[in-house]
Protein backbone atom coordinates (compact mmCIF):
# COMPACT_ATOMS: atom_id res chain seq x y z
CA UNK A 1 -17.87 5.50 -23.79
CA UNK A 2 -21.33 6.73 -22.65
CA UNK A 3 -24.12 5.02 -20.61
CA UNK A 4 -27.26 3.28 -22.03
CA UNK A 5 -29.82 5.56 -20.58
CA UNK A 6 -32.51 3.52 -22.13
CA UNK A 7 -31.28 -0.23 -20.56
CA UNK A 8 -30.57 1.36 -16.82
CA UNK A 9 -33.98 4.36 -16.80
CA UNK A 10 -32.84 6.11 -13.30
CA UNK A 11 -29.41 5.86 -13.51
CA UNK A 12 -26.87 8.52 -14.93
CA UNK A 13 -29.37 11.69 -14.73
CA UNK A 14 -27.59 15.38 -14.26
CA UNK A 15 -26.43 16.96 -11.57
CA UNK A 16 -25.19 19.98 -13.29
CA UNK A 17 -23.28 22.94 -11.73
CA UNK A 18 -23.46 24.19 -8.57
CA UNK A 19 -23.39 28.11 -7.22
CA UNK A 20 -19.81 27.69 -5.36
CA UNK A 21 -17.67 25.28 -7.16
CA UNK A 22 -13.72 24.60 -6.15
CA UNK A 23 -11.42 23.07 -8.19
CA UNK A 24 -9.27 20.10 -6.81
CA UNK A 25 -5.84 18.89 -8.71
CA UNK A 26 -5.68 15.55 -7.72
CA UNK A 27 -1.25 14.29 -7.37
CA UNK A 28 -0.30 16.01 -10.39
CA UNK A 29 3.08 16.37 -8.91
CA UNK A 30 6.16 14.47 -10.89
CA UNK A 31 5.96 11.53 -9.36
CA UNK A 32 2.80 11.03 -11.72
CA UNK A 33 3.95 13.32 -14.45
CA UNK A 34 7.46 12.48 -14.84
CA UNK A 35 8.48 9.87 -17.02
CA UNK A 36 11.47 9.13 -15.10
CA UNK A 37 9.78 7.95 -12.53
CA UNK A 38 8.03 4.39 -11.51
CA UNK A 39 4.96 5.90 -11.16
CA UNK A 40 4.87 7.80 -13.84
CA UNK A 41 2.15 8.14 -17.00
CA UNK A 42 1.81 10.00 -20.18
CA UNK A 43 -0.39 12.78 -18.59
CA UNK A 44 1.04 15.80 -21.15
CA UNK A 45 -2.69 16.03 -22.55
CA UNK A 46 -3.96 15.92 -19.22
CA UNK A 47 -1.71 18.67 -17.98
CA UNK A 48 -2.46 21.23 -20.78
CA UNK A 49 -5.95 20.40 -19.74
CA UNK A 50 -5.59 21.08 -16.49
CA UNK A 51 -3.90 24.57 -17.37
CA UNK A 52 -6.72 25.62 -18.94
CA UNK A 53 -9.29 24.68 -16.08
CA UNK A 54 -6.88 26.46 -13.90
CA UNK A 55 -6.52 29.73 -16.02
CA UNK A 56 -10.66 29.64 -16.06
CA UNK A 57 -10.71 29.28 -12.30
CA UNK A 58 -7.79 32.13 -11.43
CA UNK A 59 -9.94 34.44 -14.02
CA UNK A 60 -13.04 33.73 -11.99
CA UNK A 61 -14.89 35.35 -9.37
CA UNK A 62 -14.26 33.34 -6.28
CA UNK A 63 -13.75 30.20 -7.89
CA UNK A 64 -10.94 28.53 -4.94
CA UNK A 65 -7.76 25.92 -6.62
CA UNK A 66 -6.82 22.94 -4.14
CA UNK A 67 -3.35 20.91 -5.05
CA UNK A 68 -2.92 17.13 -3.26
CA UNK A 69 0.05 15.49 -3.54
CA UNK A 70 1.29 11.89 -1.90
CA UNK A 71 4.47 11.38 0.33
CA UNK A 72 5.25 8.25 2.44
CA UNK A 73 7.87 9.27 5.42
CA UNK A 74 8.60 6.12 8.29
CA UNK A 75 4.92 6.85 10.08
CA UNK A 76 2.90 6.83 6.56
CA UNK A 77 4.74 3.84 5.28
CA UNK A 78 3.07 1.80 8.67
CA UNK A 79 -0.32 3.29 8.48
CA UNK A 80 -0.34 2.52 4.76
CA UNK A 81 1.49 -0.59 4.75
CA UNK A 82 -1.38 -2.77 2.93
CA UNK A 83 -1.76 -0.05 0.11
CA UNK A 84 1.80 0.06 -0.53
CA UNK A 85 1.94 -3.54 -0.86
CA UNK A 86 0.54 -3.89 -3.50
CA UNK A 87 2.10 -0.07 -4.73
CA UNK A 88 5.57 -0.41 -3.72
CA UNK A 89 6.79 2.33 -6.15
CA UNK A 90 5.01 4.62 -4.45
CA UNK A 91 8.05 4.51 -1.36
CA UNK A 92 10.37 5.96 -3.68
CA UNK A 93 8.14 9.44 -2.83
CA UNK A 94 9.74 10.76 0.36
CA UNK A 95 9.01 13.94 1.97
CA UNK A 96 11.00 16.68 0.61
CA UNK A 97 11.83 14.94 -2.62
CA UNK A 98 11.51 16.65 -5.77
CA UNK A 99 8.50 13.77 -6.81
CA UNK A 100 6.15 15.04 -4.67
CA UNK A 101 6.64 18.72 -6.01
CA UNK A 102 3.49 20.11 -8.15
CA UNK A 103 4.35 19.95 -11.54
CA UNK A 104 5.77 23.50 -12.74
CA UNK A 105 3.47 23.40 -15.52
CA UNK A 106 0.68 24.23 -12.90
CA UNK A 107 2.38 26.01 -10.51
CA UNK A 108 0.25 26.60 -7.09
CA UNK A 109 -0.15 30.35 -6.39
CA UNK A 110 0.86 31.39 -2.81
CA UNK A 111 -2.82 31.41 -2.35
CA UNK A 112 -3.37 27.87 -3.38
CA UNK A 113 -3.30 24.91 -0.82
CA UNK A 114 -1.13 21.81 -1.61
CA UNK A 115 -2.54 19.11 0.62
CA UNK A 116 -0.33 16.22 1.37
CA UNK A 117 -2.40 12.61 1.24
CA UNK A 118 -1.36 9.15 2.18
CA UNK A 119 -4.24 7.51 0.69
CA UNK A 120 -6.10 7.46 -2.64
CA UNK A 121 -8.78 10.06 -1.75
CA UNK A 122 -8.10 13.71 -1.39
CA UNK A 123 -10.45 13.84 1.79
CA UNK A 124 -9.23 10.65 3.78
CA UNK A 125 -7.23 11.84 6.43
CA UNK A 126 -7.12 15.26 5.03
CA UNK A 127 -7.65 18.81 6.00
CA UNK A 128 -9.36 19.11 2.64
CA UNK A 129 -13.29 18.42 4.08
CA UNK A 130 -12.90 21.53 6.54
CA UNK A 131 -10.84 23.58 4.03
CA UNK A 132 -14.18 23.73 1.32
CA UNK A 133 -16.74 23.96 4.21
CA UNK A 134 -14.94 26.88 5.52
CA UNK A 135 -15.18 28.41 1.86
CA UNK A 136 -18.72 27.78 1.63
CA UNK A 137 -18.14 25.65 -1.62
CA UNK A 138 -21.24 23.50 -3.08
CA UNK A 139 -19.54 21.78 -5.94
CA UNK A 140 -16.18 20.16 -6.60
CA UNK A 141 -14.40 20.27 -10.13
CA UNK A 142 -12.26 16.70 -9.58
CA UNK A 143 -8.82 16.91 -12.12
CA UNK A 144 -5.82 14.97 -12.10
CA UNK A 145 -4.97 11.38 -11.76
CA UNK A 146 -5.40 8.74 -11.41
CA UNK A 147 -9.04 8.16 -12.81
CA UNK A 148 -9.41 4.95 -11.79
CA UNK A 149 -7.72 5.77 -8.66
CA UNK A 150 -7.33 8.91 -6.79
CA UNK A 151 -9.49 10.96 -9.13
CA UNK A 152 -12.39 8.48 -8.68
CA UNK A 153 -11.68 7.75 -5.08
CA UNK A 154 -12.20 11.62 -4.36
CA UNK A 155 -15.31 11.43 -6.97
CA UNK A 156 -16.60 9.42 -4.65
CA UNK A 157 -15.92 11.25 -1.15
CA UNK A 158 -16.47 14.46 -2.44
CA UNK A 159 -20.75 13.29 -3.25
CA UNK A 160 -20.56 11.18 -0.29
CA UNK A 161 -19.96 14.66 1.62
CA UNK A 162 -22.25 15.98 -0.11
CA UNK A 163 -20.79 17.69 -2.80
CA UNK A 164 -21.73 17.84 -6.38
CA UNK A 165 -18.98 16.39 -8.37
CA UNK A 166 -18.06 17.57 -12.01
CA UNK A 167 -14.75 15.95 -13.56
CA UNK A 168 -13.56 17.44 -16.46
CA UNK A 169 -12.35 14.08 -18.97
CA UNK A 170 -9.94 15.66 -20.90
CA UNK A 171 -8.20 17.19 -17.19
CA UNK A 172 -7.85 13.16 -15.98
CA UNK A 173 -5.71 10.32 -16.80
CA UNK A 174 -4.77 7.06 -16.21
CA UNK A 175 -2.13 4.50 -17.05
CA UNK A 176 -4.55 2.56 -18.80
CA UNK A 177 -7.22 3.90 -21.48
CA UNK A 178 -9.11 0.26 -20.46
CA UNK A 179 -9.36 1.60 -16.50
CA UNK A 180 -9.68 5.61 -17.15
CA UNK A 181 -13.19 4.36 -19.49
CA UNK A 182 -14.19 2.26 -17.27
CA UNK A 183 -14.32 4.47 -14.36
CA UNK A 184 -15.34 7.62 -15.90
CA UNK A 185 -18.36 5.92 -17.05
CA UNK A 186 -19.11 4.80 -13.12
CA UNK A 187 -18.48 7.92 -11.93
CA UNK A 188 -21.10 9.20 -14.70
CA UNK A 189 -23.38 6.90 -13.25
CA UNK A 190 -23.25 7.21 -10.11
CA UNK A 191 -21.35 9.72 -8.91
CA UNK A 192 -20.41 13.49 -10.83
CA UNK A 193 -21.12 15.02 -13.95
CA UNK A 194 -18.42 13.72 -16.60
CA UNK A 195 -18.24 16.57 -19.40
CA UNK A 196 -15.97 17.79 -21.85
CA UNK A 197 -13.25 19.98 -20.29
CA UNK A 198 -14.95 22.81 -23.38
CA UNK A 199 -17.95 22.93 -20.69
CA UNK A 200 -15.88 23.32 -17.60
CA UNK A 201 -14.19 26.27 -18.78
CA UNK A 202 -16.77 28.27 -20.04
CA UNK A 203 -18.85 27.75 -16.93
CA UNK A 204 -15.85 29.26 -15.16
CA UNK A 205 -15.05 31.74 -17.82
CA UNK A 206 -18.89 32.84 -17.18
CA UNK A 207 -17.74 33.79 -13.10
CA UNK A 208 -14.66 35.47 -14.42
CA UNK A 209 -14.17 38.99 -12.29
């Protein structure tokens, strides 16, 4: 799914890449990933993806990874209380449980930050806004899921901070194929650069050390 250039003139143009990019794994962790759970998805594809945008990144000159994943102890579950209404499945992820562990497929380096979030986007609440000033980053490589979700609600924080946003398609997912469309062509409207994972990893493979 692409957008009409010609029926909305204005709307859509590039941003391109920026000079200090980071690249943020959005709840990849097996509450997400693992079948066995509620919240689960078929996110295989998007996890080999991922690998790949993370084996560009560690090969790359100063190229920082960032992990979030979500966890709902007694104080989260009242400051999120009307989210999880309406995502009760989400409780079963407890801190310390094995569903809010990265999956191993991706394994965080020691080096590598794994942020815990309550909310949808990676910066709400977060330590994750200081953490990429404090790097000097410009741009933000957005993976993970959910597109229509936490990928897109950190899409849009990320720009709204002033960050230009580049999300790799094949390296997000969704439940739904309707949803992860729908929003990847909104975020390529509005928001980040939506490109083929190919064109992520060779602009990292061109910073590699």
């Amino acid at each position: 799914m692409t957008m009409d250039s010609q029926r909305f003139p204005g709307i859509g143009g590039r941003s391109g890449f920026g000079e200090r990019p980071a690249v943020i794994v959005v709840d990849l962790s097996l509450a997400f990933t693992d079948p066995a759970s509620k919240l689960g998805a078929d996110l295989d594809a998007v996890v080999a993806d991922v690998k790949r945008v993370l084996d560009a990144a560690r090969g790359a000159d100063d190229v920082p990874v960032i992990f979030t994943t979500v966890a709902y102890g007694e104080r989260e579950r009242v400051s999120a209380k009307a989210m999880l209404r309406k995502f009760p499945a989400a409780l079963e992820v407890v801190p310390g449980s094995r569903w809010m562990e990265i999956d191993p497929r991706l394994e965080p380096r020691a080096e590598e930050p794994v942020i815990t979030k309550v909310f949808p986007s990676a910066f709400f609440g977060t330590t994750l806004g200081t953490y990429l000033s404090a790097a000097g980053r410009d741009t933000v490589i957005v993976t993970g899921a959910s597109t229509s979700g936490c990928v897109r609600a950190t899409a849009v924080d990320a720009v709204s901070h002033g960050y230009t946003v580049v999300v790799p398609r094949g390296a997000v997912g969704d439940r739904l194929r309707s949803a992860h469309d729908a929003n990847l062509l909104d975020i390529d409207m509005k928001y980040g650069d939506v490109v083929d994972t190919d064109e992520v990893v060779a602009y990292l493979n061109d910073r590699s050390r």
